[in-house]
N, C-alpha and C. Protein backbone atom coordinates (compact mmCIF):
# COMPACT_ATOMS: atom_id res chain seq x y z
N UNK A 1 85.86 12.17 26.31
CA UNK A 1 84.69 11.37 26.62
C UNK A 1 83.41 11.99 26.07
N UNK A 2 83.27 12.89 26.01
CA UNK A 2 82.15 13.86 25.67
C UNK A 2 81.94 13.74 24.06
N UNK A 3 83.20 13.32 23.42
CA UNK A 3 82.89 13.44 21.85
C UNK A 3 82.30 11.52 21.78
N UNK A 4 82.70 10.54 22.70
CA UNK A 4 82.16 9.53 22.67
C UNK A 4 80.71 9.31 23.05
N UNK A 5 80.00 10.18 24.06
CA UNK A 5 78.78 9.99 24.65
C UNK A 5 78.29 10.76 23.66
N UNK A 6 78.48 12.14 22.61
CA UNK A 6 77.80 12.55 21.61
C UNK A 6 77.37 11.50 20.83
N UNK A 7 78.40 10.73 20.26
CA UNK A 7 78.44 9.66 19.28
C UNK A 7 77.22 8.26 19.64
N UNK A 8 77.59 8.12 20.76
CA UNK A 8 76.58 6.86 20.85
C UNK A 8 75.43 7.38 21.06
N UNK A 9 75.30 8.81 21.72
CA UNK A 9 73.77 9.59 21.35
C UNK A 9 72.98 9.35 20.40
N UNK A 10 73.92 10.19 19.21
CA UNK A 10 73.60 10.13 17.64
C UNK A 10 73.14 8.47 17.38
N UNK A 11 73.80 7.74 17.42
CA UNK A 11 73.61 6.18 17.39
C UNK A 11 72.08 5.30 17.54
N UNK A 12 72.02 6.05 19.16
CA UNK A 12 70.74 5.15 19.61
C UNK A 12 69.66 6.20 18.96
N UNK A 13 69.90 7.39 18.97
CA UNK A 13 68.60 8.42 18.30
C UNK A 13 68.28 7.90 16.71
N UNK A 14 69.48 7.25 16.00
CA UNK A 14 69.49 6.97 14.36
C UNK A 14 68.55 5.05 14.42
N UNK A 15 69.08 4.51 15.14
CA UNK A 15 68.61 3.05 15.62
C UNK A 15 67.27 3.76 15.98
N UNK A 16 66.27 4.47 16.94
CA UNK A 16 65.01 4.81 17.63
C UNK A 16 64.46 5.16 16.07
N UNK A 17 64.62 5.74 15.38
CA UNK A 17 64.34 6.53 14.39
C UNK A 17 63.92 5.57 13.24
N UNK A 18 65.12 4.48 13.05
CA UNK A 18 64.57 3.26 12.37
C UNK A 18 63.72 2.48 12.51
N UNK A 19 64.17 2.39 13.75
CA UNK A 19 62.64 1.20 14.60
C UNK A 19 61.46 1.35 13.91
N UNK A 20 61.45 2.85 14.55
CA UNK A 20 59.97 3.23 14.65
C UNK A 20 59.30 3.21 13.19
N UNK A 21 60.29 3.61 12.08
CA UNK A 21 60.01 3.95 10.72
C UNK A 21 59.54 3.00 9.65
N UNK A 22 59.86 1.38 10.72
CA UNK A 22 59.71 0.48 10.23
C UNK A 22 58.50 0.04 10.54
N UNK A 23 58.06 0.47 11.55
CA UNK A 23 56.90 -0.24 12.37
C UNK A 23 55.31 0.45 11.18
N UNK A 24 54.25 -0.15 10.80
CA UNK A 24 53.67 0.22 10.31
C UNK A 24 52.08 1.17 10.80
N UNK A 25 51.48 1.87 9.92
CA UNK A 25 50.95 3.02 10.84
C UNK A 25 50.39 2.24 11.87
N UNK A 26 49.93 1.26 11.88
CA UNK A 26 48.76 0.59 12.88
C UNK A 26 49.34 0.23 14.08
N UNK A 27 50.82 -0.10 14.08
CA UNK A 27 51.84 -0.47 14.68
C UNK A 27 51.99 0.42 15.91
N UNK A 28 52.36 1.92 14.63
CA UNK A 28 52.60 3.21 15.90
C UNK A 28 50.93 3.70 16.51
N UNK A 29 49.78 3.48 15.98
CA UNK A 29 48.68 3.97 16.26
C UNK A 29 48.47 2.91 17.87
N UNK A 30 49.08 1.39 17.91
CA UNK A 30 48.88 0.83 18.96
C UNK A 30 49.65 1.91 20.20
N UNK A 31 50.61 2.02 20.03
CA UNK A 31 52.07 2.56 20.74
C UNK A 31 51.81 4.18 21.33
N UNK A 32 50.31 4.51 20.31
CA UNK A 32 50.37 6.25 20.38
C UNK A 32 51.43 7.06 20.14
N UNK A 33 51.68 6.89 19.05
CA UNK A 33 52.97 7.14 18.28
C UNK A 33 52.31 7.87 16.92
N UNK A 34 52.44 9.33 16.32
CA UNK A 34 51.72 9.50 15.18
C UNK A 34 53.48 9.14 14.58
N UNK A 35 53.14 9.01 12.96
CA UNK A 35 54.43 8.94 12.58
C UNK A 35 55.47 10.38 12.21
N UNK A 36 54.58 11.21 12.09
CA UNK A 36 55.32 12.59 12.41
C UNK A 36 56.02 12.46 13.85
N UNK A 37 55.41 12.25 15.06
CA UNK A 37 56.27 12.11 16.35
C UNK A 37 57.75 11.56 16.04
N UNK A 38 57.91 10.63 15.50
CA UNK A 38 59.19 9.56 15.38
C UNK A 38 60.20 10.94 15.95
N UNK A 39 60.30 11.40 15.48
CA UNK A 39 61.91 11.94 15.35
C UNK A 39 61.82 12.64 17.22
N UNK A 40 60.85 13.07 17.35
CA UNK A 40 60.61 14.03 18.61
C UNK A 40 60.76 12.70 20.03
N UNK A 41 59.83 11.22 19.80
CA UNK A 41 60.43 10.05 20.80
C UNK A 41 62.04 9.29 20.22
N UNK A 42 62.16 9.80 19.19
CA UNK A 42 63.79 9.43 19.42
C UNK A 42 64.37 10.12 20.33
N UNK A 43 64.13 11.84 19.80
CA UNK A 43 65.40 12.71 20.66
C UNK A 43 65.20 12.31 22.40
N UNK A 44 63.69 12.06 22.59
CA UNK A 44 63.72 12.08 24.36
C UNK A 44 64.15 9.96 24.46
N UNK A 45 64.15 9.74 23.57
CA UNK A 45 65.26 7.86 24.09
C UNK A 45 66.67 7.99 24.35
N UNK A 46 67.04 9.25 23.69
CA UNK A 46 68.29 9.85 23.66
C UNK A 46 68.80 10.16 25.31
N UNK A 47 67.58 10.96 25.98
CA UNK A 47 67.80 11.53 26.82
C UNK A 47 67.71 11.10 28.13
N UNK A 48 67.40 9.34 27.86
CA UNK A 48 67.46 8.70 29.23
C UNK A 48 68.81 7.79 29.51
């Protein structure tokens, strides 16, 4: 089970990561999101 809950980890952190990458700067500047952050509010979407 543990190699499955890794996996869909990886998953929703790779999906958070896109989202955000897509969204444009003004997008994340609404959100308070710099676009350097992205990767750092993926890992904690991961973690709920």
């Amino acid at each position: 089970m543990n190699i499955l809950r890794t996996y869909q980890n990886w998953r929703r952190y790779r999906s958070t990561v896109a989202e955000l990458s897509s969204l444009s700067n003004r997008e994340l500047n609404d959100l308070g999101i710099n676009r350097s952050e992205i990767p750092y509010v993926a890992r904690q979407s991961r973690q709920r």
